[in-house]
N, C-alpha and C. Protein backbone atom coordinates (compact mmCIF):
# COMPACT_ATOMS: atom_id res chain seq x y z
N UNK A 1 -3.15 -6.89 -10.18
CA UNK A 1 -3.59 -5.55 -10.51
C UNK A 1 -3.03 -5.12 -11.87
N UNK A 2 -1.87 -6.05 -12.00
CA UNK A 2 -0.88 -5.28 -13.26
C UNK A 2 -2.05 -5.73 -14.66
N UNK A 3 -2.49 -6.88 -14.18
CA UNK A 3 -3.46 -7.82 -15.38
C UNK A 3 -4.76 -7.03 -15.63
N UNK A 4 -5.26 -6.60 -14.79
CA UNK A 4 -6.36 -5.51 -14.72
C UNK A 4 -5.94 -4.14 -15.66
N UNK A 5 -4.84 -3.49 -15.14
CA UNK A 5 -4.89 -2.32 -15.71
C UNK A 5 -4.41 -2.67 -17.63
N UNK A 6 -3.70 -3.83 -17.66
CA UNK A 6 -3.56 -4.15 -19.12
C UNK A 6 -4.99 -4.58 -19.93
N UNK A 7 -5.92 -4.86 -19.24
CA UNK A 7 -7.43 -5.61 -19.70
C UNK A 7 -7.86 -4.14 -19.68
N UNK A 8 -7.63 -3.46 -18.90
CA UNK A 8 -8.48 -2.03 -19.12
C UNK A 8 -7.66 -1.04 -20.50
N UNK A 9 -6.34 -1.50 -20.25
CA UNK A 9 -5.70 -0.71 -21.52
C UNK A 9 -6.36 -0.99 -22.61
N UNK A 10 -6.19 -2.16 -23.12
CA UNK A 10 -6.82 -3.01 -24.38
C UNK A 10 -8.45 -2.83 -24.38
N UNK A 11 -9.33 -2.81 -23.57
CA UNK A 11 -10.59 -2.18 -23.68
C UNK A 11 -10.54 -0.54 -24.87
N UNK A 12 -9.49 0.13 -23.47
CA UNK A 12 -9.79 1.88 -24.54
C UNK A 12 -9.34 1.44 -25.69
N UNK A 13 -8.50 0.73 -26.34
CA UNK A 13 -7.37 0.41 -27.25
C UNK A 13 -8.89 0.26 -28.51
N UNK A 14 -9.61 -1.03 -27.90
CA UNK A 14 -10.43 -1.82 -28.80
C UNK A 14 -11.44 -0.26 -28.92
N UNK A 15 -12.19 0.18 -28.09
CA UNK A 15 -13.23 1.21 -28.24
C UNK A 15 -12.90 2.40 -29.21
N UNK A 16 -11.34 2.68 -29.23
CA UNK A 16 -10.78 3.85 -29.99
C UNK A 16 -10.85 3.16 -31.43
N UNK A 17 -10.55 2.04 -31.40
CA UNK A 17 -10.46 1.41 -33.02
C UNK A 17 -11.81 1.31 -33.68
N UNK A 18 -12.58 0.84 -32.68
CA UNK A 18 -13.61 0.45 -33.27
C UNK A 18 -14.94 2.23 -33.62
N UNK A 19 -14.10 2.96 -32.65
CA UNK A 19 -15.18 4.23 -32.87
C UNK A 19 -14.83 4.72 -34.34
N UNK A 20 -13.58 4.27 -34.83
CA UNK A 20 -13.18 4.89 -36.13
C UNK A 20 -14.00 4.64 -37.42
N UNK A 21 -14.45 3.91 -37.51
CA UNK A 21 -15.65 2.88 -38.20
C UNK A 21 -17.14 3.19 -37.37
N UNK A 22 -17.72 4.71 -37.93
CA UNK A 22 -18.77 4.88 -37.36
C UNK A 22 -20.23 3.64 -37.26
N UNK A 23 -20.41 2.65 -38.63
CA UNK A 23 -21.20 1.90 -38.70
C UNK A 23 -20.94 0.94 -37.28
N UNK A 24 -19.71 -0.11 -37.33
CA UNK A 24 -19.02 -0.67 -36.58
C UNK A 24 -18.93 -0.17 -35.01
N UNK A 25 -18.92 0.83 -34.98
CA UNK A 25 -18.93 1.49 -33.38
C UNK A 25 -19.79 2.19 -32.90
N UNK A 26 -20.73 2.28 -33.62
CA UNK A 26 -22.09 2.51 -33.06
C UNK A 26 -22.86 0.97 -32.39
N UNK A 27 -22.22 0.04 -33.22
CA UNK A 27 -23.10 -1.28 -33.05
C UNK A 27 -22.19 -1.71 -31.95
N UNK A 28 -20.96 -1.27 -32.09
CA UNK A 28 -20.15 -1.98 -30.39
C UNK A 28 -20.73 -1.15 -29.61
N UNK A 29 -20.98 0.13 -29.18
CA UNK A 29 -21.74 0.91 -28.19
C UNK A 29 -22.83 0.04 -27.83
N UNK A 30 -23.59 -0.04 -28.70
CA UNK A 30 -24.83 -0.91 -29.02
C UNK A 30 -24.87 -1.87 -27.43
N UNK A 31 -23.86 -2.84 -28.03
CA UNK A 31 -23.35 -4.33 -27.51
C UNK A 31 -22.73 -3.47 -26.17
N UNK A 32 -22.09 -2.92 -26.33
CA UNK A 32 -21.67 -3.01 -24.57
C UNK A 32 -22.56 -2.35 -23.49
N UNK A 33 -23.07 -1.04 -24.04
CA UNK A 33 -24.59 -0.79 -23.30
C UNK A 33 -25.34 -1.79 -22.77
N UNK A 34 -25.69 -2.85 -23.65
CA UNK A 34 -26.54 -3.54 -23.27
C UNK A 34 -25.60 -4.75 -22.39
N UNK A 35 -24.46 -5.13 -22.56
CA UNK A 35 -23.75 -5.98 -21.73
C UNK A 35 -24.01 -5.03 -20.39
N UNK A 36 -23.54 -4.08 -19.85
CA UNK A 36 -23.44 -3.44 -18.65
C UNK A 36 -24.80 -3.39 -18.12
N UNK A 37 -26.02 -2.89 -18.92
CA UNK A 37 -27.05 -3.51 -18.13
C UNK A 37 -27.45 -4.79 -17.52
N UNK A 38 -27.49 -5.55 -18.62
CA UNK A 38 -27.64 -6.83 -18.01
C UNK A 38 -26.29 -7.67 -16.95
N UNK A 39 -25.16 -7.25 -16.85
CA UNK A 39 -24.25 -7.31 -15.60
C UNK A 39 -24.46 -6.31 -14.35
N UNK A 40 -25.00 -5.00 -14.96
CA UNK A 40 -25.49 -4.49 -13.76
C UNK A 40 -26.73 -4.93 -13.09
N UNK A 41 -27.35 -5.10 -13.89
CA UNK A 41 -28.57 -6.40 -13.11
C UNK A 41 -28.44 -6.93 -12.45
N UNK A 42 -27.50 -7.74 -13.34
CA UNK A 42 -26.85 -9.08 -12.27
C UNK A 42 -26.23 -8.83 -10.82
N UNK A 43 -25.84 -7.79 -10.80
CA UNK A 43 -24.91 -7.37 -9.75
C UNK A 43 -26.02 -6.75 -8.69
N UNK A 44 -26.92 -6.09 -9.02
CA UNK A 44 -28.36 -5.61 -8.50
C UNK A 44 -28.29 -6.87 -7.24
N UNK A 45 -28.71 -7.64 -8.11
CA UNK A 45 -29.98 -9.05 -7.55
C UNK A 45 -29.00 -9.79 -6.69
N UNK A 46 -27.51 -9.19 -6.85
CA UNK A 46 -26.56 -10.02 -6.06
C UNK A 46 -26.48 -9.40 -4.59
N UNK A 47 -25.95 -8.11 -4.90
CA UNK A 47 -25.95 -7.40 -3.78
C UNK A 47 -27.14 -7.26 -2.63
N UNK A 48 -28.18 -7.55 -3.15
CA UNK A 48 -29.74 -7.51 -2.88
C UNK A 48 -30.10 -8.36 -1.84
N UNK A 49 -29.13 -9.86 -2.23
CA UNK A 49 -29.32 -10.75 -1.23
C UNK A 49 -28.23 -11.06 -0.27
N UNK A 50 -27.46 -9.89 -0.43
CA UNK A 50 -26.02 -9.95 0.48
C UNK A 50 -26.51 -8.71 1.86
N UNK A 51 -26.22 -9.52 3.10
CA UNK A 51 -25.91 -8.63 4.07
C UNK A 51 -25.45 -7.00 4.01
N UNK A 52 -25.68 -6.06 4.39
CA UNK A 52 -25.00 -4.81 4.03
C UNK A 52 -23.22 -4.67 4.28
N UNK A 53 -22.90 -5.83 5.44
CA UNK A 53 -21.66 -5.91 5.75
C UNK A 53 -21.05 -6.25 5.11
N UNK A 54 -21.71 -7.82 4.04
CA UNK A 54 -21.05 -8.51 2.88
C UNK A 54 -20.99 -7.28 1.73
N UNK A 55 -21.61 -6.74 1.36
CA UNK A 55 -21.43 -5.77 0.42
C UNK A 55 -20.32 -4.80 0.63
N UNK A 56 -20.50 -4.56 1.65
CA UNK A 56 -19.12 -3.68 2.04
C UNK A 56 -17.65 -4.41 1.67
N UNK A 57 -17.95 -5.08 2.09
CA UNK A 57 -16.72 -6.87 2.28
C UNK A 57 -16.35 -6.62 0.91
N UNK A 58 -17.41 -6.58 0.06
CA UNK A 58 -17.16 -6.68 -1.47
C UNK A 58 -16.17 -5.25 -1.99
N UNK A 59 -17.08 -4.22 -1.42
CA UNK A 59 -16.89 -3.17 -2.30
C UNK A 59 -15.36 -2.86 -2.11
N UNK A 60 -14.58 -3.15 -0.71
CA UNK A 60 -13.47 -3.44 0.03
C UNK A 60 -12.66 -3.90 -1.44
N UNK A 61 -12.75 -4.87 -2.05
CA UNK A 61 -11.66 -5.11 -3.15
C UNK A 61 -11.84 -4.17 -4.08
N UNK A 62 -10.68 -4.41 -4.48
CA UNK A 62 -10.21 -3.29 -5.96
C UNK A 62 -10.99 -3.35 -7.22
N UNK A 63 -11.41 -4.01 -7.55
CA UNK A 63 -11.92 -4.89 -8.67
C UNK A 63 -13.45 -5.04 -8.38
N UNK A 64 -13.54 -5.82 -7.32
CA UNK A 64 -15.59 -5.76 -7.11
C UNK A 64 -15.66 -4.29 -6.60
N UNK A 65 -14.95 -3.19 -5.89
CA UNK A 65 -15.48 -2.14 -5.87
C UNK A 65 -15.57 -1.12 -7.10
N UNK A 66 -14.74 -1.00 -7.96
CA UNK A 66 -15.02 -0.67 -9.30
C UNK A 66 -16.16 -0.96 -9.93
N UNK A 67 -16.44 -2.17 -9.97
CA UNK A 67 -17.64 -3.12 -11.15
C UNK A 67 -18.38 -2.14 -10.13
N UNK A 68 -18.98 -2.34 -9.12
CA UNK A 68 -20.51 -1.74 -7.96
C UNK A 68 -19.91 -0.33 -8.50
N UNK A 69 -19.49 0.09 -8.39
CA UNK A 69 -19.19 1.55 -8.89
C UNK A 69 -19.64 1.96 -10.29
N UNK A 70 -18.82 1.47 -11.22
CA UNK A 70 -19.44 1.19 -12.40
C UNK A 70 -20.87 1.30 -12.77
N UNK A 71 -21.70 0.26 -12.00
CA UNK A 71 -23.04 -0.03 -12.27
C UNK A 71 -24.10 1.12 -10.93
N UNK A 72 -22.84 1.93 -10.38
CA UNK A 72 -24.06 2.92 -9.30
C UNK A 72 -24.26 2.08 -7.96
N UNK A 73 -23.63 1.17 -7.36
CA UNK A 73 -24.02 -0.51 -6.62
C UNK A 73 -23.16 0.03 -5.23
N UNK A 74 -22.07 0.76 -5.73
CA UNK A 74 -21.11 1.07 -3.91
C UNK A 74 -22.03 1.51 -3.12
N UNK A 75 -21.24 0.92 -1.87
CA UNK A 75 -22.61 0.58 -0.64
C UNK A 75 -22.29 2.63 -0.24
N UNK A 76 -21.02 3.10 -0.20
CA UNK A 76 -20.36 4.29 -0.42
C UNK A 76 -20.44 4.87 -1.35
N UNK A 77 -21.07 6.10 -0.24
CA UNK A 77 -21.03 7.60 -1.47
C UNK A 77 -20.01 8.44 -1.87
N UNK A 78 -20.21 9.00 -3.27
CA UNK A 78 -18.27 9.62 -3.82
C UNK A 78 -17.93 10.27 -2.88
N UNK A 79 -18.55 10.88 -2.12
CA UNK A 79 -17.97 12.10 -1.36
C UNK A 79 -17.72 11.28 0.13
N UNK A 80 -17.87 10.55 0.31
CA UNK A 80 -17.34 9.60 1.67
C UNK A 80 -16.18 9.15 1.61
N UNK A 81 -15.96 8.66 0.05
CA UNK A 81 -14.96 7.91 -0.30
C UNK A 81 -13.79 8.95 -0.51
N UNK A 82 -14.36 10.17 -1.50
CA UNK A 82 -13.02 10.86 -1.35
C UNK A 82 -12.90 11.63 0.15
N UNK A 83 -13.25 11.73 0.89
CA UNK A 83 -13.16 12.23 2.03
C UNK A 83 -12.04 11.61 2.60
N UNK A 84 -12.38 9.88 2.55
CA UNK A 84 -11.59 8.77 3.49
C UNK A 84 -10.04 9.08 2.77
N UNK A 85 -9.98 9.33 1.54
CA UNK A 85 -9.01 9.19 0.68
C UNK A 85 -7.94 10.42 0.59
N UNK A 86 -9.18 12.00 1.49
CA UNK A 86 -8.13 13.05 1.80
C UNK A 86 -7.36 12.80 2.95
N UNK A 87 -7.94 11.95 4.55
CA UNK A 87 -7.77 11.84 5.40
C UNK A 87 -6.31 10.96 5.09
N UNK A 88 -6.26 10.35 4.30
CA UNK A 88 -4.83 9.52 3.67
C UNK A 88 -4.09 10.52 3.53
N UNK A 89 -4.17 11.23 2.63
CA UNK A 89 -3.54 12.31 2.28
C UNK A 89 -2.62 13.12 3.03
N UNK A 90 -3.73 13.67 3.91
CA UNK A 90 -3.39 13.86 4.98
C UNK A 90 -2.21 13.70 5.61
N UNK A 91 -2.24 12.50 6.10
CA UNK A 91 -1.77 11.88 6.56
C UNK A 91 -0.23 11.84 5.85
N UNK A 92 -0.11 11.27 4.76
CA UNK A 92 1.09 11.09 4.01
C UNK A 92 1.98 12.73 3.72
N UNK A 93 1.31 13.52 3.97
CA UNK A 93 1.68 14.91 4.14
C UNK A 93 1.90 15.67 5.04
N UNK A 94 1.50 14.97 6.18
CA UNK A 94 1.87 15.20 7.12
C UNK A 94 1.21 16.87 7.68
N UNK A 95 -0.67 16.92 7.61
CA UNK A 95 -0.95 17.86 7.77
C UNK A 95 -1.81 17.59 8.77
N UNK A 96 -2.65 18.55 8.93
CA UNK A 96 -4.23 18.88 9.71
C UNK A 96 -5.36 18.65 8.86
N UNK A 97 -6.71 18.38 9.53
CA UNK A 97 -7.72 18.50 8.73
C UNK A 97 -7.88 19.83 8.06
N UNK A 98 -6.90 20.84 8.48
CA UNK A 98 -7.44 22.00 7.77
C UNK A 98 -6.59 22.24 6.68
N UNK A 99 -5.60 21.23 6.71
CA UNK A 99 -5.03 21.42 5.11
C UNK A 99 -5.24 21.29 3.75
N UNK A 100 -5.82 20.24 4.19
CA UNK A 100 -6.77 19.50 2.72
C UNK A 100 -8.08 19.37 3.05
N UNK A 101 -9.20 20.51 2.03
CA UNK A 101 -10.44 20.49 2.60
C UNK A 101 -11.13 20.04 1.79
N UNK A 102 -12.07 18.96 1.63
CA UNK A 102 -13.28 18.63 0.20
C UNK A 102 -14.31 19.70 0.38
N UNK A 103 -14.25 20.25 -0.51
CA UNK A 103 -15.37 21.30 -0.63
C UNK A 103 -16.60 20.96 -1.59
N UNK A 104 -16.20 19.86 -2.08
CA UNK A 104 -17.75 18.97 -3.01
C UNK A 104 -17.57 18.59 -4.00
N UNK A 105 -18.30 17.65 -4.17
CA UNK A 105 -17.98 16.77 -5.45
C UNK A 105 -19.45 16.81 -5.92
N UNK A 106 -19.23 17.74 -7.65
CA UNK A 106 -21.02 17.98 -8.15
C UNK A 106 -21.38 16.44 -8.68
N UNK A 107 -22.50 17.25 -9.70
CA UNK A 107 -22.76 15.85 -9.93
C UNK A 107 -22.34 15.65 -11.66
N UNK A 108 -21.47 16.24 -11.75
CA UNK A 108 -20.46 15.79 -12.91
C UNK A 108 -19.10 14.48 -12.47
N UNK A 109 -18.91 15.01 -11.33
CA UNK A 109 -18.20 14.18 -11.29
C UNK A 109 -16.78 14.68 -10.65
N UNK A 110 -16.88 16.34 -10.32
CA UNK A 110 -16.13 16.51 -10.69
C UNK A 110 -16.12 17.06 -9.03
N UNK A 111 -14.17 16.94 -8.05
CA UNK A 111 -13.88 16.75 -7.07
C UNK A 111 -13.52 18.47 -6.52
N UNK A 112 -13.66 19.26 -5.82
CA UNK A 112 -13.41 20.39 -5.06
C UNK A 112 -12.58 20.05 -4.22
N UNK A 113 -11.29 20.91 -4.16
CA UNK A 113 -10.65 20.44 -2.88
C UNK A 113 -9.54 21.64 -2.86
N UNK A 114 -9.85 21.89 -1.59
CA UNK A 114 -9.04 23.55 -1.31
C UNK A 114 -7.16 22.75 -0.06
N UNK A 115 -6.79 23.61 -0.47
CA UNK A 115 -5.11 23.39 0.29
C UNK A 115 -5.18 24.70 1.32
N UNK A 116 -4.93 24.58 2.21
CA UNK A 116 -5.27 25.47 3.37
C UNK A 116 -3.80 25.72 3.97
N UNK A 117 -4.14 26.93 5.23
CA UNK A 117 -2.63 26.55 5.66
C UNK A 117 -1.41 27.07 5.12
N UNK A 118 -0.43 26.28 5.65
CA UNK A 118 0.86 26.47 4.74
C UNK A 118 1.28 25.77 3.35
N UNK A 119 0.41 25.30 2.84
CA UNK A 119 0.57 24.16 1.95
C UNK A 119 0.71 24.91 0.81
N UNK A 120 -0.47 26.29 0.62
CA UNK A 120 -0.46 26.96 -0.31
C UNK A 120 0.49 28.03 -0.50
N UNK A 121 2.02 28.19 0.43
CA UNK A 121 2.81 29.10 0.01
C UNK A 121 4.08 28.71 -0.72
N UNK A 122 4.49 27.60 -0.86
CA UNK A 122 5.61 26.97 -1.81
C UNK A 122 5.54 26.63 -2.54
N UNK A 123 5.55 26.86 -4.24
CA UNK A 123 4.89 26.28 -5.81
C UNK A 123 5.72 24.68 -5.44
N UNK A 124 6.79 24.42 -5.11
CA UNK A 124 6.76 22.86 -5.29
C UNK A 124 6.42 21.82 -4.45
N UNK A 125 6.09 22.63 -2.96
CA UNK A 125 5.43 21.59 -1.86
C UNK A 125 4.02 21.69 -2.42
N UNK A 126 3.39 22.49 -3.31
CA UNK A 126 1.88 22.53 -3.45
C UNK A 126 1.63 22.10 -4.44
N UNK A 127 3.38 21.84 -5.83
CA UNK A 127 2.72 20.47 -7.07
C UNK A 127 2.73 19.64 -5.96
N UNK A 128 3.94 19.38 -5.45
CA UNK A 128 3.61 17.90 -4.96
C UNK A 128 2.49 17.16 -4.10
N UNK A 129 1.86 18.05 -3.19
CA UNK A 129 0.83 17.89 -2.60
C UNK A 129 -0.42 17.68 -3.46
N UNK A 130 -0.65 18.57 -4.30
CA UNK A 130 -1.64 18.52 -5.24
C UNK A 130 -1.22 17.21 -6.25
N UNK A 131 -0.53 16.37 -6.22
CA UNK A 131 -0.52 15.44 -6.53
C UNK A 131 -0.73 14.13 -5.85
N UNK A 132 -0.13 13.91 -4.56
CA UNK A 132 -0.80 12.92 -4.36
C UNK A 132 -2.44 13.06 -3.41
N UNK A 133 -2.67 14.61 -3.54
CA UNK A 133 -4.50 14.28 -3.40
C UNK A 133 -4.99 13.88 -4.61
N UNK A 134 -4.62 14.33 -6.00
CA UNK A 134 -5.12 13.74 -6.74
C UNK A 134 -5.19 12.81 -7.17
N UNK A 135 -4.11 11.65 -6.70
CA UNK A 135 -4.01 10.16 -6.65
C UNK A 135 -4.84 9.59 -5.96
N UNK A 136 -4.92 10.05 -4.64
CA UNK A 136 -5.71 9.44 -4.20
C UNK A 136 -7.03 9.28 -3.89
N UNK A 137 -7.57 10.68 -4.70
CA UNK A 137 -9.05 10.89 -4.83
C UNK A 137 -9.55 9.64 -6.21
N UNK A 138 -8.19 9.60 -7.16
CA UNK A 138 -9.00 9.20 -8.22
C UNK A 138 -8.64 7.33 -7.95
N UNK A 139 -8.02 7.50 -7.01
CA UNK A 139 -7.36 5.76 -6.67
C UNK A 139 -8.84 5.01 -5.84
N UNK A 140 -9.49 6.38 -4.67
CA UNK A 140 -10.44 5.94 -4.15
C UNK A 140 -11.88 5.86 -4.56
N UNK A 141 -12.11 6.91 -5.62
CA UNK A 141 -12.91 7.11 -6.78
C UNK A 141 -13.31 7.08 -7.84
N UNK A 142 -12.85 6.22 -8.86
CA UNK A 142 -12.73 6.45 -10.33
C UNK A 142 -13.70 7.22 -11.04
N UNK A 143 -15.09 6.86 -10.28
CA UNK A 143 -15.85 7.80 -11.26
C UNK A 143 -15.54 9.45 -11.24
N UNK A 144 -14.36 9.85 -10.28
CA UNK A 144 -14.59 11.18 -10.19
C UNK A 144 -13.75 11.18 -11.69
N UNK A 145 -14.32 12.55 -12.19
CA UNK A 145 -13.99 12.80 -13.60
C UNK A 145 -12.54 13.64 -13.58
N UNK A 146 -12.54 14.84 -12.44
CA UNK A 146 -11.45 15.63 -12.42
C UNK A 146 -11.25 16.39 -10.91
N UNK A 147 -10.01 16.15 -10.30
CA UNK A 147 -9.79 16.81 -9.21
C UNK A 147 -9.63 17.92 -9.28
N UNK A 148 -10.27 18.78 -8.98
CA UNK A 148 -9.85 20.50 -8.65
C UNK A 148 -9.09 20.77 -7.46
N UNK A 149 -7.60 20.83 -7.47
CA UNK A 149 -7.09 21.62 -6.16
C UNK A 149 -7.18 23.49 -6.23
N UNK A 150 -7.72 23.65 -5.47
CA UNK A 150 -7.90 25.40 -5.43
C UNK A 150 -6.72 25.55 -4.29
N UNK A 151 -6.39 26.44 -4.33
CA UNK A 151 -5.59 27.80 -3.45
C UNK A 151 -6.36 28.05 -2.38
N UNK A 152 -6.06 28.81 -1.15
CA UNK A 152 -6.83 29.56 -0.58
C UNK A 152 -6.51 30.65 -0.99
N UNK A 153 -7.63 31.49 -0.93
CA UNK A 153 -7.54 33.05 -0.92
C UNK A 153 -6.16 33.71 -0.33
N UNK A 154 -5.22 34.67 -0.95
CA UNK A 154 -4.03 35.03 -0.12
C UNK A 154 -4.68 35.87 0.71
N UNK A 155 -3.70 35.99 1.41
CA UNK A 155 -4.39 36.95 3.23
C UNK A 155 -3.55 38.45 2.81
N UNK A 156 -4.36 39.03 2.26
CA UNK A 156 -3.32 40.53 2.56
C UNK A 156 -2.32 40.81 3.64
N UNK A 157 -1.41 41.60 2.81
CA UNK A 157 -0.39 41.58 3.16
C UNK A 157 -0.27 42.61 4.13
N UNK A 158 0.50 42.65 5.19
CA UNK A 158 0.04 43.66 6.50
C UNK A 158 1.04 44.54 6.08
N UNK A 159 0.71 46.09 6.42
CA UNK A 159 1.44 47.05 6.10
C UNK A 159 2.26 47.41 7.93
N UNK A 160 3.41 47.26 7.42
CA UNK A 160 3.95 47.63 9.03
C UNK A 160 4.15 49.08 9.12
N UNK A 161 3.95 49.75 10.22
CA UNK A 161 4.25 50.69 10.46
C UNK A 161 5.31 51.58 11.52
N UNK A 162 6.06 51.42 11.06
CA UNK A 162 7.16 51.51 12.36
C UNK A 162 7.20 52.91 12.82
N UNK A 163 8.01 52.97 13.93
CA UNK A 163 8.48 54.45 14.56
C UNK A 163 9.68 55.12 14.24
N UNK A 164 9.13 56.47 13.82
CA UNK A 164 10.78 57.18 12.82
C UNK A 164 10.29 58.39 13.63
N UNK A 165 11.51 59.26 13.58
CA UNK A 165 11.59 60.58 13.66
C UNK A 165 10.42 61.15 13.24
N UNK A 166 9.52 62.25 13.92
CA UNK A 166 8.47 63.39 13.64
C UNK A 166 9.25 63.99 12.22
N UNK A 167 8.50 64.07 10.91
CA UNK A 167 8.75 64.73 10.25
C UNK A 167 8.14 66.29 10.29
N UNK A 168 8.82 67.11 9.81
CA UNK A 168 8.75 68.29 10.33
C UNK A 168 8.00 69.61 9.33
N UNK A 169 7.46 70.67 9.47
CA UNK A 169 6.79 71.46 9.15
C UNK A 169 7.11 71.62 8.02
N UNK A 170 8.39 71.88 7.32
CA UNK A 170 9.19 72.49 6.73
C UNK A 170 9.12 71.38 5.27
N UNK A 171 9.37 70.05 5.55
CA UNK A 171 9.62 69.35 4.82
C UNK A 171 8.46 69.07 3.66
N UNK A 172 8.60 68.44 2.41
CA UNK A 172 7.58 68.55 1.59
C UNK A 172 6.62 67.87 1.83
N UNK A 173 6.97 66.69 2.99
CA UNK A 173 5.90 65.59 2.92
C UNK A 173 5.17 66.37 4.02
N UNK A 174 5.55 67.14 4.82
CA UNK A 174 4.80 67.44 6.03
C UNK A 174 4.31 68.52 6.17
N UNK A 175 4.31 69.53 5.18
CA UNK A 175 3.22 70.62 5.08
C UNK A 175 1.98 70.20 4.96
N UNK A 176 0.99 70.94 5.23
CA UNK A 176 -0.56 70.78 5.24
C UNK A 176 -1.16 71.81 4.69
């Protein structure tokens, strides 16, 4: 995995250099556009003749589920995936389904997800929480572009009213 994320470093590395040189990086756009089609093709006509189970099988690794992702190919939809990926969450937090809620993922890309509960009354149980949902939305998702953790709405605050002494005729608050 460590070899992957260094092949992906050196990708942005090469794309940032080469965008600097508008002639030059228009023509690498060029070239890799057209590489990803014709690998997404490829990947088309592959998946095509694979069982739906084998595809799954596939999408299951780290690496072939990215590429099918990449090319639109996961047998899984974003919002399944980050779903599976709050239920982790969850879990590692030690909550309820009503703690961490997906409230939708548009079609930017971009992830909804409300903290329910008690999660939303402590600023450092709610960075930390809001961190590893966002790990793991974008660990189970890459195409999502940006996790939104929202708040819930605060619950007004109840006014208590206790029992005191009758204030009396005389007094300023209790004339009429």
């Amino acid at each position: 995995m460590d070899e992957l994320r260094a092949v992906e470093a050196r990708v942005a590395e090469l794309v940032t250099r080469l965008s600097s040189s508008p002639q030059i990086g228009d023509q690498a756009e060029e070239l890799v556009r057209l590489l990803m089609r014709l690998y997404g093709t490829g990947l088309a006509r592959i998946t095509a003749l694979l069982t739906p189970e084998d595809v799954a099988r596939l999408a299951a690794d780290d690496l072939v589920g990215s590429l099918l992702i990449l090319h639109d190919l996961h047998p899984r939809p974003t919002a399944v995936r980050v779903e599976e990926a709050l239920a982790a969450a969850r879990s590692r937090v030690g909550t309820d389904t009503g703690g961490i809620v997906l409230l939708d993922v548009d079609d930017r890309g971009v992830a909804r997800v409300r903290l329910g509960g008690t999660l939303g009354t402590c600023p450092s149980a709610t960075a930390a929480v809001r961190q590893v949902v966002e790990q793991a939305v974008l660990a189970a998702a890459p195409e999502v572009t940006e996790v939104r953790v929202e708040q819930p709405p605060r619950e007004p605050e109840l006014l208590q009213i206790l029992p005191g002494p009758p204030r009396s005729a005389t007094s300023p608050r209790g004339r009429r």
